[in-house]
Protein backbone atom coordinates (compact mmCIF):
# COMPACT_ATOMS: atom_id res chain seq x y z
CA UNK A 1 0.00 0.00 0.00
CA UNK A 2 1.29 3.45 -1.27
CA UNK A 3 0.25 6.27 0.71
CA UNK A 4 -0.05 9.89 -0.41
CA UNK A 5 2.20 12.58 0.88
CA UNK A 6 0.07 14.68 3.06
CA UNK A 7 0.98 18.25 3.04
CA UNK A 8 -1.02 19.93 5.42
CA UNK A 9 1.77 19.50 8.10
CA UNK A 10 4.88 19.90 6.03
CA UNK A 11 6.61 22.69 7.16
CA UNK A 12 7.65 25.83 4.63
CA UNK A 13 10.36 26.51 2.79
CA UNK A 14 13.40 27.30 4.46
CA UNK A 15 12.23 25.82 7.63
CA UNK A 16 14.67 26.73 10.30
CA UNK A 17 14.49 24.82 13.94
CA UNK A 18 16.44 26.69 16.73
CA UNK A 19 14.33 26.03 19.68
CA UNK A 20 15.90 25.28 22.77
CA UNK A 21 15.09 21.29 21.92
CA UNK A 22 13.57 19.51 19.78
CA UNK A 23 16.50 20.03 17.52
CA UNK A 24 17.53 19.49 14.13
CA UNK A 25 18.11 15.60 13.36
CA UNK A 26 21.40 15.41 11.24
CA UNK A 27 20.54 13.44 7.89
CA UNK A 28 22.99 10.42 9.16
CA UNK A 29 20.70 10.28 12.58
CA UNK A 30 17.06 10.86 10.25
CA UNK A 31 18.77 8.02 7.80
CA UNK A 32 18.78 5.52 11.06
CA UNK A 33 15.46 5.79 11.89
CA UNK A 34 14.55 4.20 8.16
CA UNK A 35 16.94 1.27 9.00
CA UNK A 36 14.62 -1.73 8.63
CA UNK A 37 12.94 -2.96 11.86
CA UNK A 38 14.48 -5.86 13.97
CA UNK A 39 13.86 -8.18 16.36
CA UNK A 40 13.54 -6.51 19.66
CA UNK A 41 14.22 -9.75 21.47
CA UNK A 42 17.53 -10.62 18.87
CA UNK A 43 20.76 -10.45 19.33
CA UNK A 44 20.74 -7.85 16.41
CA UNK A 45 18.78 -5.25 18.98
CA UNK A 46 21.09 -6.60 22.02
CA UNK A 47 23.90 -5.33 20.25
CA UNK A 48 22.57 -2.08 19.26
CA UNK A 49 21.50 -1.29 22.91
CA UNK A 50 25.52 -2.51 24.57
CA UNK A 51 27.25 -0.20 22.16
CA UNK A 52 24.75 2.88 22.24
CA UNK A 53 25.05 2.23 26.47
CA UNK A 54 28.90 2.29 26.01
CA UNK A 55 29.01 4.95 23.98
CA UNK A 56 26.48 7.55 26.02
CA UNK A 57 28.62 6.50 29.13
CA UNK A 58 31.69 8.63 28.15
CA UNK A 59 29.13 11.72 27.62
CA UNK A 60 27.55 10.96 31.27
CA UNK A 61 30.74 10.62 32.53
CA UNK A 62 30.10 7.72 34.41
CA UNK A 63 30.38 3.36 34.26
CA UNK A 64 26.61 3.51 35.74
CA UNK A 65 24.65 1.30 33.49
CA UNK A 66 21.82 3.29 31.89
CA UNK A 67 18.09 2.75 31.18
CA UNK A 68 16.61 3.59 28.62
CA UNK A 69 12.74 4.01 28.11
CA UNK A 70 10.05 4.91 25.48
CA UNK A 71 8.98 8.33 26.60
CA UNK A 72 10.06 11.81 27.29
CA UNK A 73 12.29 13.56 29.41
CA UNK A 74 9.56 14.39 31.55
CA UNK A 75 8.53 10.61 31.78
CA UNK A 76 12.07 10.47 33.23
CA UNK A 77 11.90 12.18 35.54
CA UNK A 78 8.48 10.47 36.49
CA UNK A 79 10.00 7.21 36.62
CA UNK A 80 13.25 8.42 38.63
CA UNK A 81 11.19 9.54 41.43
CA UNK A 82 8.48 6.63 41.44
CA UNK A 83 11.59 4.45 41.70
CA UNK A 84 13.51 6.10 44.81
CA UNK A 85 11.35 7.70 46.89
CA UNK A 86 8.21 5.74 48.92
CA UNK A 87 5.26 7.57 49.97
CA UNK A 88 5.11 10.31 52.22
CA UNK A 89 9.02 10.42 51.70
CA UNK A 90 10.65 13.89 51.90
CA UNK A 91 12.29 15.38 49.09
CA UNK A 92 14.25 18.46 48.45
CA UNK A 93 13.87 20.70 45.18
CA UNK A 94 16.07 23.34 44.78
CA UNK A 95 14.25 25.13 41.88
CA UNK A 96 15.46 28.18 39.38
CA UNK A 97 13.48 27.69 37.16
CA UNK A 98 10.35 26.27 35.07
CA UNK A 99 12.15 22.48 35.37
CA UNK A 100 12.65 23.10 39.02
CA UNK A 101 8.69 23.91 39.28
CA UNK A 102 8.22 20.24 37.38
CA UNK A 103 10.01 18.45 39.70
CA UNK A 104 8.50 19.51 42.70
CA UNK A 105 5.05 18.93 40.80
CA UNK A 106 6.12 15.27 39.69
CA UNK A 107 6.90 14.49 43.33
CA UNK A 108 3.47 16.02 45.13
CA UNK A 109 1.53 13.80 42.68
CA UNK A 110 3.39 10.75 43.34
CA UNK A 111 2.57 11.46 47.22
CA UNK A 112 5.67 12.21 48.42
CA UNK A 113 6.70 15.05 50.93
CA UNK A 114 8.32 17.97 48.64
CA UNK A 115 10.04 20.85 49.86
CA UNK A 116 10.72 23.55 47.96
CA UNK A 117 14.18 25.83 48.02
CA UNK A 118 13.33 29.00 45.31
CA UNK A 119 15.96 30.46 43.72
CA UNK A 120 15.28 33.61 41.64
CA UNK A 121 14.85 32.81 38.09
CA UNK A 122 17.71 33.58 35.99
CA UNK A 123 20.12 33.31 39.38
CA UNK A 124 21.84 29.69 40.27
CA UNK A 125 21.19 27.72 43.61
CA UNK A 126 23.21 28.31 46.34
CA UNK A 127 25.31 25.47 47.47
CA UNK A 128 25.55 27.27 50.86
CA UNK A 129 21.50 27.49 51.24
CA UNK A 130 20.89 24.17 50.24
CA UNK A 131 23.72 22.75 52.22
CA UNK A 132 21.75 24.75 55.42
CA UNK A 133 18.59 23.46 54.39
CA UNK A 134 20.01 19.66 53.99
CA UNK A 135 21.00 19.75 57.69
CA UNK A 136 18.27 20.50 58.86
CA UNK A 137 16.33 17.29 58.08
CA UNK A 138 16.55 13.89 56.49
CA UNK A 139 15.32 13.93 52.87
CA UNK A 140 15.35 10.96 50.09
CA UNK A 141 16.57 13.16 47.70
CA UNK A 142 18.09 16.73 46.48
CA UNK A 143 16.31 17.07 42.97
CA UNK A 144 17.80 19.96 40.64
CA UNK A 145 18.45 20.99 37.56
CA UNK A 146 21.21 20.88 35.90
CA UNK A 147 20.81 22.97 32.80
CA UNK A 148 17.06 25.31 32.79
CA UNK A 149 16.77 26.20 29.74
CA UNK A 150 13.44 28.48 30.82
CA UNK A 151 16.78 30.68 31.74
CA UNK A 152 19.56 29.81 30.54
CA UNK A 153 21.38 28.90 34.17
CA UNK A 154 24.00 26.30 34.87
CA UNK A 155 23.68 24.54 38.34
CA UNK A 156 26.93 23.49 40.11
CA UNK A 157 26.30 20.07 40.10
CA UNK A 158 29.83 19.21 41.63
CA UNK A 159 29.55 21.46 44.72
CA UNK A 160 26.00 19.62 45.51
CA UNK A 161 27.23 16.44 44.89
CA UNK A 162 29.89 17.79 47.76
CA UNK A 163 26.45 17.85 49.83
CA UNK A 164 25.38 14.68 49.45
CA UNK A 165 27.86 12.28 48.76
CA UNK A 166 28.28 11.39 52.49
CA UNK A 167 24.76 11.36 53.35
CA UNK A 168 21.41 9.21 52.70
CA UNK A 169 20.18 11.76 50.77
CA UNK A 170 20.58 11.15 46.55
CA UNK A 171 21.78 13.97 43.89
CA UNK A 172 19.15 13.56 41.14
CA UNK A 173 19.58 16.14 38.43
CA UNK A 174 17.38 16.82 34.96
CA UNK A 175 19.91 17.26 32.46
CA UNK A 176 17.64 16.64 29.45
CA UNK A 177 18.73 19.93 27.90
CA UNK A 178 22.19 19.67 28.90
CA UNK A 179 23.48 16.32 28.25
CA UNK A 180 25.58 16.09 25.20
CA UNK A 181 25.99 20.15 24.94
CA UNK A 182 27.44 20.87 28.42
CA UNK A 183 30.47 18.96 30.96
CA UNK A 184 28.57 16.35 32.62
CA UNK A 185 31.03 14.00 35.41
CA UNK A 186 28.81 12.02 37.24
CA UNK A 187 30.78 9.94 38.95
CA UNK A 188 33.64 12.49 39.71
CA UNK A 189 31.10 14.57 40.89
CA UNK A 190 28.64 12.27 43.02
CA UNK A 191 25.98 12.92 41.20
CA UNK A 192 23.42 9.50 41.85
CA UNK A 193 21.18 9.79 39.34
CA UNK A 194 20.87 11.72 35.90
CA UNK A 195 17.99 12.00 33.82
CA UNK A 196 17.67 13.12 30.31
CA UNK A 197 16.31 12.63 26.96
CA UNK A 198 17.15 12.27 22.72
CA UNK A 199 15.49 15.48 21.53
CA UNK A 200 17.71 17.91 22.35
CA UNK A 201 21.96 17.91 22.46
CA UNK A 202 21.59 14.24 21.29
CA UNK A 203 20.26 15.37 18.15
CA UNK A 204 17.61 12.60 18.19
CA UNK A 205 13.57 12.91 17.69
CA UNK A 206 11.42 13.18 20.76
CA UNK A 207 10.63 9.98 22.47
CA UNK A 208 13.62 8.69 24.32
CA UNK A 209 14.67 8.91 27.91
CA UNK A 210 17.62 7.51 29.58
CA UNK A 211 18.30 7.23 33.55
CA UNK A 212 22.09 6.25 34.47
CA UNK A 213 22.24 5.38 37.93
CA UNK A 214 25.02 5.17 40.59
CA UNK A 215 25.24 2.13 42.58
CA UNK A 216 23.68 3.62 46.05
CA UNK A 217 20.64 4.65 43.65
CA UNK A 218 20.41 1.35 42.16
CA UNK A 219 19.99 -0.09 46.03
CA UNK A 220 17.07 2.43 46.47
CA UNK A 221 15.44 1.15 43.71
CA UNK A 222 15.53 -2.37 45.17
CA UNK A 223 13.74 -1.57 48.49
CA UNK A 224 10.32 -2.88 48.96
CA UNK A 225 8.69 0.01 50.38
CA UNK A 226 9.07 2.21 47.18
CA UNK A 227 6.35 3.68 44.95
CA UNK A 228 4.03 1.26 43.13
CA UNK A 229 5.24 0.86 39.37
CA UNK A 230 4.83 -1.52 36.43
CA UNK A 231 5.96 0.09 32.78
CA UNK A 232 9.15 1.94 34.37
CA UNK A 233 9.90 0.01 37.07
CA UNK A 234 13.97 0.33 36.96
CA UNK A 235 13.98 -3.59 39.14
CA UNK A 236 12.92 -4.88 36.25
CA UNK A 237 15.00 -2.35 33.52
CA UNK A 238 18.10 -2.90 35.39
CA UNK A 239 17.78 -6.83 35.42
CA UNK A 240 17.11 -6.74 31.54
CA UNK A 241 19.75 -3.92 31.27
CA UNK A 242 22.27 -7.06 32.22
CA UNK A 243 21.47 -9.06 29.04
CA UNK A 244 20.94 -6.14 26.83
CA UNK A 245 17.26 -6.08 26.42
CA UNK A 246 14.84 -4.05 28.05
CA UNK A 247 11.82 -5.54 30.22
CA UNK A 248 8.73 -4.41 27.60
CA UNK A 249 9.09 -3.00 23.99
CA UNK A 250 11.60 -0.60 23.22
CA UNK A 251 11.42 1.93 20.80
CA UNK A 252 13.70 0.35 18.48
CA UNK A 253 13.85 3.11 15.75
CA UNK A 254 15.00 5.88 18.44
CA UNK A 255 17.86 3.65 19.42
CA UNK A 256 19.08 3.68 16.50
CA UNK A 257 19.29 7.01 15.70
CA UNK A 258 20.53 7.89 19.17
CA UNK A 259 23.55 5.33 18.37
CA UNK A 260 24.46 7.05 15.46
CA UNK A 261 24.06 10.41 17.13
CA UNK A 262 26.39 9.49 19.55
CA UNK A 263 28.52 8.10 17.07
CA UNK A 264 29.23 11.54 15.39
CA UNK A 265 29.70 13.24 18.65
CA UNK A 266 32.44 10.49 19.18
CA UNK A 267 34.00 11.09 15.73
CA UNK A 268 33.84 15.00 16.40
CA UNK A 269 35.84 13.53 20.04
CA UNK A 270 33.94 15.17 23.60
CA UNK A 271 35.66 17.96 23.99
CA UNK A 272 35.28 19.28 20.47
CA UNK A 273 31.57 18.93 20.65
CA UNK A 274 31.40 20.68 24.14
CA UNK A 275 33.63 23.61 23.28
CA UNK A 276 31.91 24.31 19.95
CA UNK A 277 28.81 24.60 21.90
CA UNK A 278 30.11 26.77 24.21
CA UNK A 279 31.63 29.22 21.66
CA UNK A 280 28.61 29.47 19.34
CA UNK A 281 26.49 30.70 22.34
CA UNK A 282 28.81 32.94 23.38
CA UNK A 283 28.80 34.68 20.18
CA UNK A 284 24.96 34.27 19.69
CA UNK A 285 25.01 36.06 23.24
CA UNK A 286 27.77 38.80 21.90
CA UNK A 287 25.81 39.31 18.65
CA UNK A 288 22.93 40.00 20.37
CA UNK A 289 24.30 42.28 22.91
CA UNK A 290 25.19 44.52 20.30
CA UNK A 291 21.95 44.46 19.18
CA UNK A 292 20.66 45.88 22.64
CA UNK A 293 20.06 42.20 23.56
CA UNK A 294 20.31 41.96 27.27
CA UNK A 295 20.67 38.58 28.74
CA UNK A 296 18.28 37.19 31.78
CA UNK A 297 20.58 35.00 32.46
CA UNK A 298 22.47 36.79 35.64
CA UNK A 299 24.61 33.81 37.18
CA UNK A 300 28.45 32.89 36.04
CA UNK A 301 27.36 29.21 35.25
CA UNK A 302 25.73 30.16 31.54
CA UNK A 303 24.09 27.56 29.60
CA UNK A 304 25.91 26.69 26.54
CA UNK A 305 22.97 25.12 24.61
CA UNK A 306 20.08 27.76 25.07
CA UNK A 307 20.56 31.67 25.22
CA UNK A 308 17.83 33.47 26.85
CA UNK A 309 17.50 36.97 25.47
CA UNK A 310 15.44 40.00 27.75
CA UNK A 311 12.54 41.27 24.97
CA UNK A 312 13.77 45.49 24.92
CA UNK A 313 11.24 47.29 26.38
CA UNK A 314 8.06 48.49 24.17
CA UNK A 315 8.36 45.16 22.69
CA UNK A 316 6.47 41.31 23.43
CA UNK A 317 8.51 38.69 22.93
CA UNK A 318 5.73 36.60 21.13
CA UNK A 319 5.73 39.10 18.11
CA UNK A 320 9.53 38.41 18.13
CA UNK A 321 8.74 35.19 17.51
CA UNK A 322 6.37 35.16 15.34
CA UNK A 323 7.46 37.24 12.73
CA UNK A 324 10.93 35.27 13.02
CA UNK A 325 8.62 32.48 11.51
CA UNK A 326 6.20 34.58 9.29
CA UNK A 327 9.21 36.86 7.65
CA UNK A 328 12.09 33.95 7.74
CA UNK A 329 10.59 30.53 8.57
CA UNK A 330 12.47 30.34 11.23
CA UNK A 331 11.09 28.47 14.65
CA UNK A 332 12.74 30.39 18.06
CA UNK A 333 10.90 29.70 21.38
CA UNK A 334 9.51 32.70 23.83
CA UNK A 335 8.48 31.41 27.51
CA UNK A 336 5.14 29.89 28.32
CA UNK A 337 5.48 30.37 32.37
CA UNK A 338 6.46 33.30 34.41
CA UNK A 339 8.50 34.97 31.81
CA UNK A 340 6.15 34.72 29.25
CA UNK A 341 6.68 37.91 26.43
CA UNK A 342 9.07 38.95 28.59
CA UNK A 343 12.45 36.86 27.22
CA UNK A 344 13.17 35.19 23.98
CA UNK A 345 15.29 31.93 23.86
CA UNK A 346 17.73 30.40 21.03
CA UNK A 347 18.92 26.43 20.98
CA UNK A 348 22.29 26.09 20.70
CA UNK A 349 22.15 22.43 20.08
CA UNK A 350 23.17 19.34 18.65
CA UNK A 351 25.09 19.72 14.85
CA UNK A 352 25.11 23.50 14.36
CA UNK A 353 28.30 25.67 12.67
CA UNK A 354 29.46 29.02 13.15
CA UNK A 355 26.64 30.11 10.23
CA UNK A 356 23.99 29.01 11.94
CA UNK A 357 24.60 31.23 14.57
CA UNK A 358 25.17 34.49 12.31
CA UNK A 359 22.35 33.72 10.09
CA UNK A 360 19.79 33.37 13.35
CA UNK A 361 21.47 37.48 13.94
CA UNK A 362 20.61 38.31 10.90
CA UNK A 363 16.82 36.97 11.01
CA UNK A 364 16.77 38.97 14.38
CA UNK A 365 18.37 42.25 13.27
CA UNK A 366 15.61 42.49 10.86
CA UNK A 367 12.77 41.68 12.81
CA UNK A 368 13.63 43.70 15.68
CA UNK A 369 13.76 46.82 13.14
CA UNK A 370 10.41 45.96 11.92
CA UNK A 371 8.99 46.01 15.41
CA UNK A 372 10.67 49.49 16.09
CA UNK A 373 13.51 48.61 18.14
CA UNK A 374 16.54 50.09 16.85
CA UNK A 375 19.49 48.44 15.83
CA UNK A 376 22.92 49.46 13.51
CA UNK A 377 23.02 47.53 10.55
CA UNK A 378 24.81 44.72 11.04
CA UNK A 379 25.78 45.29 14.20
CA UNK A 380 24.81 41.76 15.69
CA UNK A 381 26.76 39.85 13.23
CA UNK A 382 29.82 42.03 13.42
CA UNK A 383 29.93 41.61 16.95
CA UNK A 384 29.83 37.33 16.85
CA UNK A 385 31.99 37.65 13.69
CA UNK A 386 34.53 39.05 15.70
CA UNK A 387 34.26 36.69 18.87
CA UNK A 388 34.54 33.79 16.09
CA UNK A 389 37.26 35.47 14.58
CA UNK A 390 39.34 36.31 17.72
C-alpha cells in the first residue's frame, strides 16, 4: 500500500528549527530511523543497545549502566522519582526555574513530601543554602536541575554532589537539555542519578529517555517500600539492562538514531563537541548584545545550549517570535510560564556551525527593526563575527 504525501503538516520553505530542543536531526541520525525494523528480542537489537550504552557512558561521565525508556524527558523524571522515593518520603527541590517547578510537581503527585528551596529565576542555587537546608532534616533526595533552559542557568552540580555524597540523601539532576551540549562527570562529581532525553543535544527525535544510575541509587530502587510501578519500574530495567534487552518493547527506531548520534559526537571527540557549543552561544550572546540584547541569564554558570534573550522594552517577545517564523521561517521559542513575552530563547544544540549562529542574527536584526527597536546595521553579526574570529 502506497500512501499519499500529506501536506497539510509539512513545514515551509526554508524551515529553520532553533528552539531550545527539539532540535535538528542530522541526515545520518534521520537516515537511522529508516533502518529496517528488527527483532527486539535478537541479538541484532542486544547489540545495538551494549554499544549505544557504552558509547552515552563517556558523555555521562560515568560506568553507571543506563536505562533507557520509550517516553520523554519528563517521563524520566516520572519514573526516577516513582523508583527512589516511597510515599510520604521527603524530598528536596532546589528550583530556578520552570524544570525546578516540574520536579517539585512530579513528586506532590506521586505522594511524596516535597520541599521547595526557590531560587530567583535567571540566578543559580546556592550550594551554601541548600547545604543549610540539607542539615536541617533527612530527605530521600536533592532534585535539581542541571541545565534550565526556561533561563539559561548552569547549576553546580559538583559542589551539591559535595552535599550529598556522604549522606542518605541522593543527587538527582534533569539534564535533558544539557546532556551532550554541556560537561557532565557524574561519577567524579557524586551525582546519583541523571535523567535526560534524545530530543535535544543528542540530536535525536522526541521519544527517548535515559536514567544512568550510581550504585547507592540502584539499592534504592531495590527496596520494597518504594512507589508502586509496572511500565518503568527500573527492578525490572536494570535486570534486563544485564542481558541487553529491556523488560517491555523498546522503541527500536530511536535507538538507532541515538547510536548514530552518539557516534558523530564520538567522531567529532567530547571535547570538540562541548567547546563548539560553548563558543557558538557565546557569540549568539555577543551578537545579540550589540543588538541591545540583554541577557536574563544573571549567574556565572551560563548555559551553553540555550541563550535566553530579555525582549527590549516596548516590545512582546511573542511578536519576536512570530514574525521570526512569518518573515524567515524560522522556529525560536519565547516562555510559556512566568516569563512569558518577557524573554526570547535560542537552541544552541546538537550539529550547528558558526553560520547558523550568524544567520539566526541576521533573522533577528531584521525583525527587531520591523517592530521598532533600533538596531545598527549589522551590528549583531559584526559583533559574533569578531568573537569567532578572535
Amino acid at each position: 500500500m502506497t500512501a499519499l504525501p500529506d501536506a497539510s503538516f509539512a513545514p515551509p520553505p526554508g524551515y529553520r528549527l532553533r528552539l531550545p530542543g527539539p532540535t535538528e536531526v542530522p541526515e545520518a541520525v534521520r537516515a537511522a530511523l529508516g533502518r529496517p525494523m528488527i527483532n527486539h528480542r535478537g541479538p541484532e537489537f542486544r547489540a545495538l543497545l551494549a554499544a549505544t550504552e557504552e558509547l552515552v557512558r563517556p558523555v555521562l561521565g560515568t560506568r553507571n549502566p543506563v536505562v533507557f525508556l520509550a517516553g520523554s524527558g519528563t517521563a524520566a523524571m516520572e519514573a526516577t522519582l516513582a523508583n527512589i522515593l516511597a510515599p510520604g518520603e521527603r524530598v528536596l527541590v532546589a528550583s530556578h526555574g520552570q524544570f525546578g517547578e516540574r520536579f517539585a510537581e512530579i513528586g506532590r503527585c506521586l505522594g511524596a513530601e516535597v520541599e521547595v528551596l526557590d531560587f530567583t529565576w535567571g540566578e543559580a542555587p546556592d550550594p551554601a543554602v541548600i547545604g543549610a537546608k540539607l542539615r536541617e532534616g533527612d530527605y530521600g533526595a536533592l532534585l535539581v536541575t542541571h541545565n534550565e533552559s526556561s533561563t539559561g542557568v548552569v547549576a553546580d552540580l559538583e559542589a551539591l554532589g559535595r552535599l550529598t555524597r556522604d549522606t542518605r540523601t541522593l543527587l538527582v539532576t534533569d539534564s535533558v537539555s544539557g546532556l551532550g551540549g554541556i560537561e557532565m562527570r557524574q561519577d567524579e562529581w557524586g551525582v546519583d542519578i541523571v535523567v535526560s532525553a534524545s530530543q535535544k543535544a543528542l540530536m535525536c527525535p522526541p521519544g527517548l529517555g535515559l536514567v544512568s544510575l550510581s550504585e547507592r541509587a540502584r539499592a534504592r530502587v531495590q527496596r520494597n517500600e518504594g512507589m508502586p510501578r509496572f511500565f518503568f519500574d527500573f527492578r525490572k530495567a536494570l535486570a534486563a539492562a544485564e542481558k541487553h534487552e529491556t523488560p517491555f518493547t523498546p522503541n527500536v527506531s530511536h535507538l538507532a538514531a541515538l547510536h548514530t548520534a552518539l557516534r558523530l559526537i564520538e567522531t567529532e571527540t567530547l571535547p570538540k563537541v562541548l567547546a563548539r557549543h560553548h563558543r557558538l552561544a557565546e557569540a549568539l550572546r555577543a551578537g545579540g548584545a550589540a543588538m541591545g540584547l540583554a541577557e536574563f541569564t544573571k549567574a556565572p554558570r551560563r548555559s551553553s545550549t540555550v541563550v535566553v534573550f530579555e525582549v527590549p522594552a516596548g516590545l512582546e517577545g511573542g511578536d519576536i517570535v512570530r514574525l521570526m517564523y512569518q518573515r524567515h521561517a524560522t522556529v525560536i521559542a519565547g516562555a510559556r510560564n512566568r516569563l512569558q513575552g518577557r524573554v526570547i530563547r535560542i537552541g544552541v544544540m546538537g550539529g550547528h556551525d558558526e553560520g547558523t549562529v550568524l544567520t539566526d542574527l541576521v533573522q533577528l536584526e531584521s525583525v527587531l527593526r520591523e517592530l521598532g527597536h533600533a538596531v545598527s546595521p549589522g551590528a549583531g553579526v559584526s559583533a559574533a563575527a569578531a568573537f569567532l574570529a578572535g
